[in-house]
C-alpha atoms as a PDB file:
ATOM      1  CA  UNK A   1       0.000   0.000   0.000  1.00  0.00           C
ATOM      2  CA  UNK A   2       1.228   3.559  -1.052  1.00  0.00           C
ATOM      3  CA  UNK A   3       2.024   6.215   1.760  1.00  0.00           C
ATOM      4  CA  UNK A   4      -0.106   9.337   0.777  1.00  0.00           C
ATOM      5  CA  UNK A   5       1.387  11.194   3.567  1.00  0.00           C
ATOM      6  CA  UNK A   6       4.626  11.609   1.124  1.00  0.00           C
ATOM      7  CA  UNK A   7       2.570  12.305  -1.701  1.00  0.00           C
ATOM      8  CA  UNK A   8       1.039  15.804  -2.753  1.00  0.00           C
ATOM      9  CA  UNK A   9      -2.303  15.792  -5.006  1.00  0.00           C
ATOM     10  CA  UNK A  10      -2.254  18.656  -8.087  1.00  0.00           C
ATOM     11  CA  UNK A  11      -4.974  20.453  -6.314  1.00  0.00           C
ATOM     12  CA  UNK A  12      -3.096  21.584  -3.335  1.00  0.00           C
ATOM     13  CA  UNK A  13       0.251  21.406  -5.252  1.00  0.00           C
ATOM     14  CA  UNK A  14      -1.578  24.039  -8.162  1.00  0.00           C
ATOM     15  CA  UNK A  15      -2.456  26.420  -5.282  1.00  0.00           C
ATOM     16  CA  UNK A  16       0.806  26.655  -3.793  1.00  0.00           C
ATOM     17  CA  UNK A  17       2.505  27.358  -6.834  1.00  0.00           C
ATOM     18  CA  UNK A  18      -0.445  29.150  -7.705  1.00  0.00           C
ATOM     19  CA  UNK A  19      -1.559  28.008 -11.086  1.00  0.00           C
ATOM     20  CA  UNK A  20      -4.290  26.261 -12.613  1.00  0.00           C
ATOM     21  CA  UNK A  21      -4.670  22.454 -12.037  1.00  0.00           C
ATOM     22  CA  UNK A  22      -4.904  21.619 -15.644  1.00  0.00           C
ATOM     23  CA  UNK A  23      -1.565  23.658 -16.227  1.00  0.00           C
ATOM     24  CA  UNK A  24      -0.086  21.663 -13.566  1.00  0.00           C
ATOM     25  CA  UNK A  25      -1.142  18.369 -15.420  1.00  0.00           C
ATOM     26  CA  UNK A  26       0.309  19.637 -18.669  1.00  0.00           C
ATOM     27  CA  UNK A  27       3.683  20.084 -16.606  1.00  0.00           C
ATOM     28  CA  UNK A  28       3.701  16.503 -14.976  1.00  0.00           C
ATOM     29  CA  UNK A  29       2.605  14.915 -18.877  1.00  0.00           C
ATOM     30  CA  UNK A  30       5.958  17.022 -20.397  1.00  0.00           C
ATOM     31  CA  UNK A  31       7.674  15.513 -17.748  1.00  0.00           C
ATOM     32  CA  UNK A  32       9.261  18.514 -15.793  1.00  0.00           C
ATOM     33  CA  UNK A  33       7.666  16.588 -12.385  1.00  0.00           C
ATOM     34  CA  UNK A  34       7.832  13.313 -11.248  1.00  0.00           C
ATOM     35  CA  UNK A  35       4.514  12.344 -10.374  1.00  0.00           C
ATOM     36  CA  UNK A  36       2.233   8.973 -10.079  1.00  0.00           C
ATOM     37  CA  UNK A  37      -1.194   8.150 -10.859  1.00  0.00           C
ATOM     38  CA  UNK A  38      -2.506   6.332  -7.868  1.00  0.00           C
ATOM     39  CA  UNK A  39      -6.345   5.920  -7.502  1.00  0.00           C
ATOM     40  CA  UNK A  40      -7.539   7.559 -10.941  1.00  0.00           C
ATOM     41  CA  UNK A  41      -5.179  11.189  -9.317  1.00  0.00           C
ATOM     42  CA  UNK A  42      -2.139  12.598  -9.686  1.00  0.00           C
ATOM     43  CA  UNK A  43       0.109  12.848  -6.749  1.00  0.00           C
ATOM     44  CA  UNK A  44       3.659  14.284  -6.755  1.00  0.00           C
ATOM     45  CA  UNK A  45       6.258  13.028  -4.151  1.00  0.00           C
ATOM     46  CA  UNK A  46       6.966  15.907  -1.399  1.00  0.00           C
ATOM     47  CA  UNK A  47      10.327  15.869  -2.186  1.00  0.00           C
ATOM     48  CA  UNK A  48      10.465  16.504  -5.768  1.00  0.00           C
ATOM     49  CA  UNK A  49       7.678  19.062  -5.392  1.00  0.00           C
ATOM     50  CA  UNK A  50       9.884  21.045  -3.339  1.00  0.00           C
ATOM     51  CA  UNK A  51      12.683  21.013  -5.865  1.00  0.00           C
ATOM     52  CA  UNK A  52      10.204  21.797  -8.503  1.00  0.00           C
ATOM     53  CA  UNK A  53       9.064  24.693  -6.443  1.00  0.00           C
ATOM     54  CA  UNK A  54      12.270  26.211  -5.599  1.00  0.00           C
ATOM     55  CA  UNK A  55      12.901  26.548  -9.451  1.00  0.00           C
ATOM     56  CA  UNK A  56       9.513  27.057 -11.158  1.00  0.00           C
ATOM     57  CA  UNK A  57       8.572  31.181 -11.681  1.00  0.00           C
ATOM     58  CA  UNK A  58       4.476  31.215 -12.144  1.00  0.00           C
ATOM     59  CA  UNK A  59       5.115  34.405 -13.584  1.00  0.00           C
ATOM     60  CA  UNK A  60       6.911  32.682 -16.972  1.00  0.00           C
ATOM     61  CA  UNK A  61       5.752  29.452 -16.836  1.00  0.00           C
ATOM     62  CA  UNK A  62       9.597  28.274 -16.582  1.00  0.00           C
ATOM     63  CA  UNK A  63      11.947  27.430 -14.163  1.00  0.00           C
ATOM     64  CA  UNK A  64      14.299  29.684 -13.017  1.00  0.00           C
ATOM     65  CA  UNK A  65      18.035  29.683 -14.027  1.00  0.00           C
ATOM     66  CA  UNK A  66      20.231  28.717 -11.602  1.00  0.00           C
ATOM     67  CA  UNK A  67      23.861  30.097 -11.409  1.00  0.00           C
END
């Protein structure tokens, strides 16, 4: 059995980020986040969320360039 608690669904991962759920699903399909279809949902381990948040600018739509 999977261990939600380490997991983060798009709907709460889209409103921290603070973008649309369906432009968070186009980001997972491109590949840009790890995530896993459990249940029917998408749910993105904690971890690489927080990597993916520490780089992604809502603003653009990209990730930030890191020196």
């Amino acid at each position: 059995m999977v261990e939600l608690d380490s997991y983060i669904n798009i709907h709460e991962a889209a409103k921290q980020i603070g973008i649309h759920e369906e432009s968070l699903r186009r980001i997972i399909r491109i590949g840009t986040v790890p995530a896993e279809k459990i249940g029917g949902q998408w749910f993105i381990p904690r971890e690489q969320f927080a990597m993916f948040l520490a780089t992604y600018d809502a603003k653009t739509g990209k990730r930030k360039q890191l020196i």
